[in-house]
N, C-alpha and C. Protein backbone atom coordinates (compact mmCIF):
# COMPACT_ATOMS: atom_id res chain seq x y z
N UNK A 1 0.83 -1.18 0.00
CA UNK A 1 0.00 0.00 0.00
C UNK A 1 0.87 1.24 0.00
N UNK A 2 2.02 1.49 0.77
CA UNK A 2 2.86 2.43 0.62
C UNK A 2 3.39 2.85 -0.65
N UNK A 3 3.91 1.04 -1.34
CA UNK A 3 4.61 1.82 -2.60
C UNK A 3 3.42 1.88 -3.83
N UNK A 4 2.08 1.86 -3.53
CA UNK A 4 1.04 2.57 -4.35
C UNK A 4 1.10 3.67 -3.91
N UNK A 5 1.12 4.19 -2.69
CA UNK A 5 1.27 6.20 -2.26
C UNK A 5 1.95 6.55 -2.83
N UNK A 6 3.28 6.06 -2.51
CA UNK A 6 4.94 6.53 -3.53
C UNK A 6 4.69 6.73 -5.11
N UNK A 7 3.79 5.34 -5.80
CA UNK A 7 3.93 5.33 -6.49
C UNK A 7 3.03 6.59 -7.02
N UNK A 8 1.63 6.54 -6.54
CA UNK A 8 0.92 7.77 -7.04
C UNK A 8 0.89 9.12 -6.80
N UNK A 9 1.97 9.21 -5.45
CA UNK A 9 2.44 10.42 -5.34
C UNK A 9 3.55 11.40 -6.72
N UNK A 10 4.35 9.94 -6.85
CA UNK A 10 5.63 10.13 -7.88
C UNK A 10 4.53 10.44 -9.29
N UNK A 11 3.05 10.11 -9.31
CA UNK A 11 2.61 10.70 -10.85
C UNK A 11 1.68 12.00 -10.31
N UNK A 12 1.71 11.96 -8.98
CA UNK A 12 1.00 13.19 -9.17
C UNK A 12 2.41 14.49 -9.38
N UNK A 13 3.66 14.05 -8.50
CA UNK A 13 4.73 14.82 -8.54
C UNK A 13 5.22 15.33 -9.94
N UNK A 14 5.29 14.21 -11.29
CA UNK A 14 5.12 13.83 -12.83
C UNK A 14 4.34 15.04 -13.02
N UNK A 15 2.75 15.03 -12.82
CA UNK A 15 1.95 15.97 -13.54
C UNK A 15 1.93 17.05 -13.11
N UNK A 16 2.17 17.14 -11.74
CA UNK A 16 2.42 18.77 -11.26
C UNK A 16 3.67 19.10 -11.86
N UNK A 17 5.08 18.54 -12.38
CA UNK A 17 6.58 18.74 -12.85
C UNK A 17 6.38 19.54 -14.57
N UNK A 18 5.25 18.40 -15.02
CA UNK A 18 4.42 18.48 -15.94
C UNK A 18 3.77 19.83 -16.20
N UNK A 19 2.73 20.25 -15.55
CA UNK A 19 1.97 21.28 -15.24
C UNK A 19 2.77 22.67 -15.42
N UNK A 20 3.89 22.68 -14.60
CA UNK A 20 5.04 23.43 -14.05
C UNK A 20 5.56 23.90 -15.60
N UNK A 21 6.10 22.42 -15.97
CA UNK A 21 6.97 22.76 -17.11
C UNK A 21 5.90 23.86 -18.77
N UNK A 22 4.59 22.95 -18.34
CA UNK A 22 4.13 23.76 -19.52
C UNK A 22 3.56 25.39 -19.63
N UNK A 23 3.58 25.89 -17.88
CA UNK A 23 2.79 27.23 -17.33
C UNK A 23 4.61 28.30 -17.90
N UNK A 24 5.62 27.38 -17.59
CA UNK A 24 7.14 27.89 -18.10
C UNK A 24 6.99 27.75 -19.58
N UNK A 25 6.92 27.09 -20.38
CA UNK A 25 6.80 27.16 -21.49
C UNK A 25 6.21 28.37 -22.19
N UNK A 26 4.52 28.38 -21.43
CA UNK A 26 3.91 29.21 -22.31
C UNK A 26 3.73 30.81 -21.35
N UNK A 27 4.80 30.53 -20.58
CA UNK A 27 5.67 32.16 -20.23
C UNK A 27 6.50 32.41 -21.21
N UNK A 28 7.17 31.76 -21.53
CA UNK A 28 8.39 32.01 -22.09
C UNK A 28 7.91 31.89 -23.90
N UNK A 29 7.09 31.66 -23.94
CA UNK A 29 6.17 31.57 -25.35
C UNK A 29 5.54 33.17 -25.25
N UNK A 30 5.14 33.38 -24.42
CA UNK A 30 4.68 34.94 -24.50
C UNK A 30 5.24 35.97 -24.46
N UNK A 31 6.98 35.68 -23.56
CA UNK A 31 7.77 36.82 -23.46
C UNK A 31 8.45 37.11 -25.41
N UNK A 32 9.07 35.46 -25.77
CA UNK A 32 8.92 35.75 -27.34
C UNK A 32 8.57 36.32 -27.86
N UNK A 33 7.09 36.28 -27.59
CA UNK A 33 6.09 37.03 -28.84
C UNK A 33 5.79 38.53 -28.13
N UNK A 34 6.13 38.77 -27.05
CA UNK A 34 6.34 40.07 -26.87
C UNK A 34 7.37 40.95 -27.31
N UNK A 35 8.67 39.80 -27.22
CA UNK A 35 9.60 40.94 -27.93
C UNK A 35 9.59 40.63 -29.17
N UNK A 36 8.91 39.52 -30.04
CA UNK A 36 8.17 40.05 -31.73
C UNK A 36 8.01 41.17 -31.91
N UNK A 37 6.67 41.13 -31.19
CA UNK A 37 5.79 42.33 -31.14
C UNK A 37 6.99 43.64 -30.98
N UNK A 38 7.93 43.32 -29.92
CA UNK A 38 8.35 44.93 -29.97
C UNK A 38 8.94 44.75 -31.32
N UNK A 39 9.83 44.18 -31.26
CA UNK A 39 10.78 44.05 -32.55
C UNK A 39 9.88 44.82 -34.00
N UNK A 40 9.05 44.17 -33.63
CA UNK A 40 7.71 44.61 -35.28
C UNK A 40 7.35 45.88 -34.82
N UNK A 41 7.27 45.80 -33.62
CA UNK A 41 6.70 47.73 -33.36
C UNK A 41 7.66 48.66 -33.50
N UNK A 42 9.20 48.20 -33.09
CA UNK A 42 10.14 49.18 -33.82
C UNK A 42 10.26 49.05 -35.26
N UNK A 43 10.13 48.40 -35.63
CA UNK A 43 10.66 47.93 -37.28
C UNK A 43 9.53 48.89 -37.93
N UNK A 44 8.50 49.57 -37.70
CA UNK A 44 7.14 49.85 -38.18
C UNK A 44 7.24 51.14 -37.45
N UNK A 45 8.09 52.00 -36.59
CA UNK A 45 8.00 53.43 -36.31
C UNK A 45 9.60 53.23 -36.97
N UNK A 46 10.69 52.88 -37.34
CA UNK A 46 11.61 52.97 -38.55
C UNK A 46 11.20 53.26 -39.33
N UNK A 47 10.65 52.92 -40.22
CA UNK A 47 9.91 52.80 -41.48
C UNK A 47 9.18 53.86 -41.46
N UNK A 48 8.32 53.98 -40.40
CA UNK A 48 7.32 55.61 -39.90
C UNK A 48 8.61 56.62 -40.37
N UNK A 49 9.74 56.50 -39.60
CA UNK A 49 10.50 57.52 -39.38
C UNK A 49 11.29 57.82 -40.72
N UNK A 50 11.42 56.80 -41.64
CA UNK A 50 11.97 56.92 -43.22
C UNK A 50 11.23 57.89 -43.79
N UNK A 51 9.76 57.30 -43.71
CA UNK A 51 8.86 58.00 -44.69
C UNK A 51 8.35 59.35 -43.96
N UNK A 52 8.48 59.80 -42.85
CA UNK A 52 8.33 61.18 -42.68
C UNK A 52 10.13 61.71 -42.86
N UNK A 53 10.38 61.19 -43.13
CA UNK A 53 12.25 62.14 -43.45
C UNK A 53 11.58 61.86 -45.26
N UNK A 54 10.98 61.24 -45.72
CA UNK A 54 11.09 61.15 -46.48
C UNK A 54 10.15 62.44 -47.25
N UNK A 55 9.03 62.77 -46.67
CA UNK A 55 7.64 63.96 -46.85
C UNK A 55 9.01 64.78 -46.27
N UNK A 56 9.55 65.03 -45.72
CA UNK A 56 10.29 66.38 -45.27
C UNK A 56 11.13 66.84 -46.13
N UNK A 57 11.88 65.47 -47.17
CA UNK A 57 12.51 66.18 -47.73
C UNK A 57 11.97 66.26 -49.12
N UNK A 58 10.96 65.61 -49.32
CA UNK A 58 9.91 66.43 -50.41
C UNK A 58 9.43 67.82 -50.43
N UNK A 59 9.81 68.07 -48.99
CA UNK A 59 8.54 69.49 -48.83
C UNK A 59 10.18 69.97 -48.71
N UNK A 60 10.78 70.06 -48.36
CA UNK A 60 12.14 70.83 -48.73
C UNK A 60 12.58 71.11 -50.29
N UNK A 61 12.36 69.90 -51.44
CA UNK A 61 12.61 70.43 -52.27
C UNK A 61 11.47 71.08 -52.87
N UNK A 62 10.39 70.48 -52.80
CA UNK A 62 8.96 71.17 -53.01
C UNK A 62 9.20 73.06 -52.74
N UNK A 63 9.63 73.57 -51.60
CA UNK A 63 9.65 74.76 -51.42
C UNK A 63 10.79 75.42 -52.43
N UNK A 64 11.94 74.54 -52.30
CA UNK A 64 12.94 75.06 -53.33
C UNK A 64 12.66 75.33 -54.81
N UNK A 65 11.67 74.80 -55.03
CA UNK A 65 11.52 74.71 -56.41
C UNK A 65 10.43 75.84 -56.37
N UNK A 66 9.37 76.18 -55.60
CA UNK A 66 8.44 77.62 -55.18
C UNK A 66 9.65 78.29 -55.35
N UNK A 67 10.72 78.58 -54.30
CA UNK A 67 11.19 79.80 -54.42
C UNK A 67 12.13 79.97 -55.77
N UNK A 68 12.74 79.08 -56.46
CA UNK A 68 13.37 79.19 -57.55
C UNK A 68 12.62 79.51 -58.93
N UNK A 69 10.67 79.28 -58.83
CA UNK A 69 9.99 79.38 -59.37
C UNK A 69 9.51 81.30 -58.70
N UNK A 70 9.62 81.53 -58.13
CA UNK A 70 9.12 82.97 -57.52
C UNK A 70 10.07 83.82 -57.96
N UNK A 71 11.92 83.43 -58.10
CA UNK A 71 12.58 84.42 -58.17
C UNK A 71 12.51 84.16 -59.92
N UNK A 72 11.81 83.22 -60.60
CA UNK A 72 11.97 83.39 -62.15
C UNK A 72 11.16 84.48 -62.43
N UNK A 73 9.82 83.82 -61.97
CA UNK A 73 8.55 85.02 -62.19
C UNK A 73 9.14 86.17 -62.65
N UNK A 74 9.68 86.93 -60.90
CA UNK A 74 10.09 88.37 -60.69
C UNK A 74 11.33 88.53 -61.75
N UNK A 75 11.98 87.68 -62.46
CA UNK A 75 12.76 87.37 -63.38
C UNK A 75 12.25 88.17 -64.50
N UNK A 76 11.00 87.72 -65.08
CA UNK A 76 10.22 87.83 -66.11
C UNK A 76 9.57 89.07 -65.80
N UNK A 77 9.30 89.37 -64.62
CA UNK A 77 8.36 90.36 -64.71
C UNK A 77 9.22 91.48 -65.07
N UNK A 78 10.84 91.53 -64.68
CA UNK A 78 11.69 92.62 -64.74
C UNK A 78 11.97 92.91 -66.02
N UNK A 79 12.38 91.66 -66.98
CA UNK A 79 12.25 91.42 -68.29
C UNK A 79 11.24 92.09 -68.89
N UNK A 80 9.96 91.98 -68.58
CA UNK A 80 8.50 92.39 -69.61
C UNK A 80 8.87 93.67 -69.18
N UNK A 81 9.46 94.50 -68.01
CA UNK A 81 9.41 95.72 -68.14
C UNK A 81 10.50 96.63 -68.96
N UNK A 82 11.48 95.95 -68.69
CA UNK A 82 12.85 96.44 -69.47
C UNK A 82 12.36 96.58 -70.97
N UNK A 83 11.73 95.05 -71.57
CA UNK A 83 11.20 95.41 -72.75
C UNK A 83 9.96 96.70 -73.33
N UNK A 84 9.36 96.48 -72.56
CA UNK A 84 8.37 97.87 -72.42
C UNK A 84 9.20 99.01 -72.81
N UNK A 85 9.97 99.54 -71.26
CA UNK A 85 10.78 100.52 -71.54
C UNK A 85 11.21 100.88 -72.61
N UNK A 86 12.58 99.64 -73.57
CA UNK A 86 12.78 99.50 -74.58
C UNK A 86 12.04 99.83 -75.87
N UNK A 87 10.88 99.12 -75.65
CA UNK A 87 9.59 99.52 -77.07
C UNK A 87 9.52 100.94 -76.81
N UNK A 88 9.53 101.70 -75.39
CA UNK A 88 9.07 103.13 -75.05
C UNK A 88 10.13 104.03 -75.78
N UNK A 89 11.22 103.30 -75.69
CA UNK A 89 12.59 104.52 -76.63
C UNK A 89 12.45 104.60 -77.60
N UNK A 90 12.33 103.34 -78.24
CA UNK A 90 12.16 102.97 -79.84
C UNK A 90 11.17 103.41 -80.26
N UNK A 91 10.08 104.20 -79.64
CA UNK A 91 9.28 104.25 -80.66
C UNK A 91 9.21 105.65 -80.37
N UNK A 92 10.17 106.17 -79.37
CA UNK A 92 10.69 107.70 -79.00
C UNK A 92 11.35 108.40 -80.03
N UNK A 93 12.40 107.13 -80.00
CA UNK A 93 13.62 107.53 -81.03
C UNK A 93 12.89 107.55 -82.55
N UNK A 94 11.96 106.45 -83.10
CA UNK A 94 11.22 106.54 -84.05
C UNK A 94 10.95 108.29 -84.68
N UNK A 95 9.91 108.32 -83.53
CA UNK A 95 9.20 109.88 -83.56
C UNK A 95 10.51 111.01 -83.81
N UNK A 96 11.58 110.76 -83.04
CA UNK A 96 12.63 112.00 -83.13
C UNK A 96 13.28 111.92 -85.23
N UNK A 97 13.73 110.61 -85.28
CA UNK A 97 13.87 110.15 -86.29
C UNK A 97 12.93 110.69 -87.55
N UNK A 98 11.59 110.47 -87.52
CA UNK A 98 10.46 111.16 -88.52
C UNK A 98 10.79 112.70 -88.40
N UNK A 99 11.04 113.13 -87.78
CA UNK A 99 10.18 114.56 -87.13
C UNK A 99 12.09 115.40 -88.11
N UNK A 100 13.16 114.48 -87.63
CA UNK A 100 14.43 114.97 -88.56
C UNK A 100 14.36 114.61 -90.04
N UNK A 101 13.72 113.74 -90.24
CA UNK A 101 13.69 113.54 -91.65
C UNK A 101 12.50 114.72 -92.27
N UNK A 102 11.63 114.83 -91.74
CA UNK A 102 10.68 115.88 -91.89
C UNK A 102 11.37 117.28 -92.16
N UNK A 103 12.18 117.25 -91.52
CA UNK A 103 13.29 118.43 -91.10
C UNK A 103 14.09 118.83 -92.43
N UNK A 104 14.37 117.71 -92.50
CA UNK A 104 15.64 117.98 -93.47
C UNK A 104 15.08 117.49 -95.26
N UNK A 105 13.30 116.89 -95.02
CA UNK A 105 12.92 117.43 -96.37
C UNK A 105 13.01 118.80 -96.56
N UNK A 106 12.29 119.32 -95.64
CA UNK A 106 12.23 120.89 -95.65
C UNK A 106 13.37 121.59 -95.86
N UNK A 107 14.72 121.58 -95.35
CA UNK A 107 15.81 121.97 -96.13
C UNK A 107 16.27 121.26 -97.25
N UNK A 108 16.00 120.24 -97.75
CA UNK A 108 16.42 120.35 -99.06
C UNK A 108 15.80 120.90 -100.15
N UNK A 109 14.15 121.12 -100.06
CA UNK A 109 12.88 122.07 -100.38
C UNK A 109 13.49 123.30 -100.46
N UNK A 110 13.78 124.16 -99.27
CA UNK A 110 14.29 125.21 -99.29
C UNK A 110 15.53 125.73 -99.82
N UNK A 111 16.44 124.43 -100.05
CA UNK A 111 17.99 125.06 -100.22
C UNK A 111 17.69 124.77 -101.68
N UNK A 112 16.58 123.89 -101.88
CA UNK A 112 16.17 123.85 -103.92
C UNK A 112 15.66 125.39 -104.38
N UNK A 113 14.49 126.24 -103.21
CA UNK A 113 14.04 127.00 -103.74
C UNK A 113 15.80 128.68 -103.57
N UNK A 114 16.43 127.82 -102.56
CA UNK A 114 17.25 128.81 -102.78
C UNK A 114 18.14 129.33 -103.62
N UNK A 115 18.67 127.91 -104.33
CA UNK A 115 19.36 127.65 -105.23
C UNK A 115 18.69 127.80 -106.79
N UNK A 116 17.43 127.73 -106.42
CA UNK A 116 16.22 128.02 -108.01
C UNK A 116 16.87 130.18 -108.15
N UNK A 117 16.97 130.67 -106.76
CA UNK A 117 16.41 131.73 -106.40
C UNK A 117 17.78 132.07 -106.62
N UNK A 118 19.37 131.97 -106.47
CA UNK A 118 20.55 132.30 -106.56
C UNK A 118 20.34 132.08 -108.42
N UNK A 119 20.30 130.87 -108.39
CA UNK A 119 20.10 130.72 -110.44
C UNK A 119 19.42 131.59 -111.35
N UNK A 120 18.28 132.20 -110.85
CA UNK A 120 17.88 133.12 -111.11
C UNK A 120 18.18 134.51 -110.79
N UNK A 121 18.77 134.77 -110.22
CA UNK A 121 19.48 135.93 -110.10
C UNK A 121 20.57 136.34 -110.20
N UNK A 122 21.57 135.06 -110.78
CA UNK A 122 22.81 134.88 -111.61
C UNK A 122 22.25 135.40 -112.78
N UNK A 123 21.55 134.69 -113.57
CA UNK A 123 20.74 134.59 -114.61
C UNK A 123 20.77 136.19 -115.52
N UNK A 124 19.88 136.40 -114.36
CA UNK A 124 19.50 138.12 -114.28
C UNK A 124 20.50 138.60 -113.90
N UNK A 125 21.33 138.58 -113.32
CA UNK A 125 23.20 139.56 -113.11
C UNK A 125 23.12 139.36 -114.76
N UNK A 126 23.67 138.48 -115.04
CA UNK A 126 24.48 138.49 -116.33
C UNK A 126 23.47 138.83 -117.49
N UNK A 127 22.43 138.54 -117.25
CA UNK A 127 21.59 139.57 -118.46
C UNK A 127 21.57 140.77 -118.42
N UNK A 128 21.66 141.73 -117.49
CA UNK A 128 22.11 142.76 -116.94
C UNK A 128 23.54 143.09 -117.39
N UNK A 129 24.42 142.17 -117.10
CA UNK A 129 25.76 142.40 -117.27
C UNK A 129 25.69 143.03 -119.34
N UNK A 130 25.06 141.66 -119.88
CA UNK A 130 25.14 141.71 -121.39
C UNK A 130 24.53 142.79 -122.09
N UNK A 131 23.32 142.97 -120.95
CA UNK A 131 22.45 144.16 -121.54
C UNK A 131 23.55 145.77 -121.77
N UNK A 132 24.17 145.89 -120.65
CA UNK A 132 24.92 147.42 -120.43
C UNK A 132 26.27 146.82 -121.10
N UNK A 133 27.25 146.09 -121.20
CA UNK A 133 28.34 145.86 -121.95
C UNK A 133 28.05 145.97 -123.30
N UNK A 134 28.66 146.81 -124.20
CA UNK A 134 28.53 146.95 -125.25
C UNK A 134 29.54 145.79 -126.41
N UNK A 135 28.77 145.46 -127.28
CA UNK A 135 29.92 144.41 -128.08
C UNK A 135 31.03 144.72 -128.62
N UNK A 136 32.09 144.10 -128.53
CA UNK A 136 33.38 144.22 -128.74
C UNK A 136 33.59 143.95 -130.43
C-alpha cells in the first residue's frame, strides 16, 4: 500500500513537474512574442521615421523649387518691363527720327528754292551784265 502512495504520489509529482513545465513554457512563449511584437513595433515606427524624413525632404525640395519658381517670375516680370521701356525709346527715337527727316525734307525744299532763287538771279546779273556791256 505504501509503494502505491509513492507510487501515485511520484505521478502526481510527474503531472504537477508536468503542469510546471508547460505554465514555463507558455511564459516564455509569451515573453517571445512580446519581444516580436516589440521588434515589429520598432521595425514599423523605422519605417514611420523613413517615410516622414522622407515627406520632409519632399517638402524641402517642393519649397525650393516655389522659391526658384518665384525668383523666375520676378525674373520675367523685370524682363517684360525692361522690354516695355525699350519699345518706349524705340518708338521715341522713331518719332525724333520722322520729325528729322521731316526736317531735313524741308531743307532740301528750301535750299532747292534757294538755289532756283541764286540761279535766277545769276541769270539776271548776267543779263544785266550783257544788256549794259557793249559788243566788242
Amino acid at each position: 500500500e505504501k509503494e502505491a502512495n509513492v507510487a501515485k504520489s511520484e505521478a502526481e509529482l510527474r503531472k504537477i513537474q508536468s503542469e510546471i513545465c508547460e505554465v514555463m513554457n507558455q511564459r516564455n512563449q509569451k515573453k517571445i512574442e512580446g519581444e516580436r511584437t516589440k521588434r515589429s513595433i520598432r521595425k514599423e515606427e523605422i519605417e514611420t521615421l523613413k517615410k516622414e524624413n522622407k515627406v520632409k525632404n519632399c517638402e524641402r525640395e517642393v519649397k525650393e523649387v516655389l522659391r526658384q519658381l518665384t525668383n523666375q517670375r520676378a525674373k520675367v516680370r523685370r524682363a517684360e518691363r525692361e522690354f516695355e521701356r525699350t519699345k518706349e525709346d524705340i518708338a521715341s527715337k522713331e518719332k525724333v527720327y520722322e520729325s528729322i527727316e521731316k526736317e531735313l525734307e524741308a531743307l532740301k525744299k528750301q535750299n532747292e528754292r534757294t538755289n532756283a532763287e541764286i540761279e535766277e538771279e545769276e541769270r539776271v546779273r548776267c543779263n544785266n551784265i550783257r544788256q549794259h556791256t557793249p559788243l566788242l
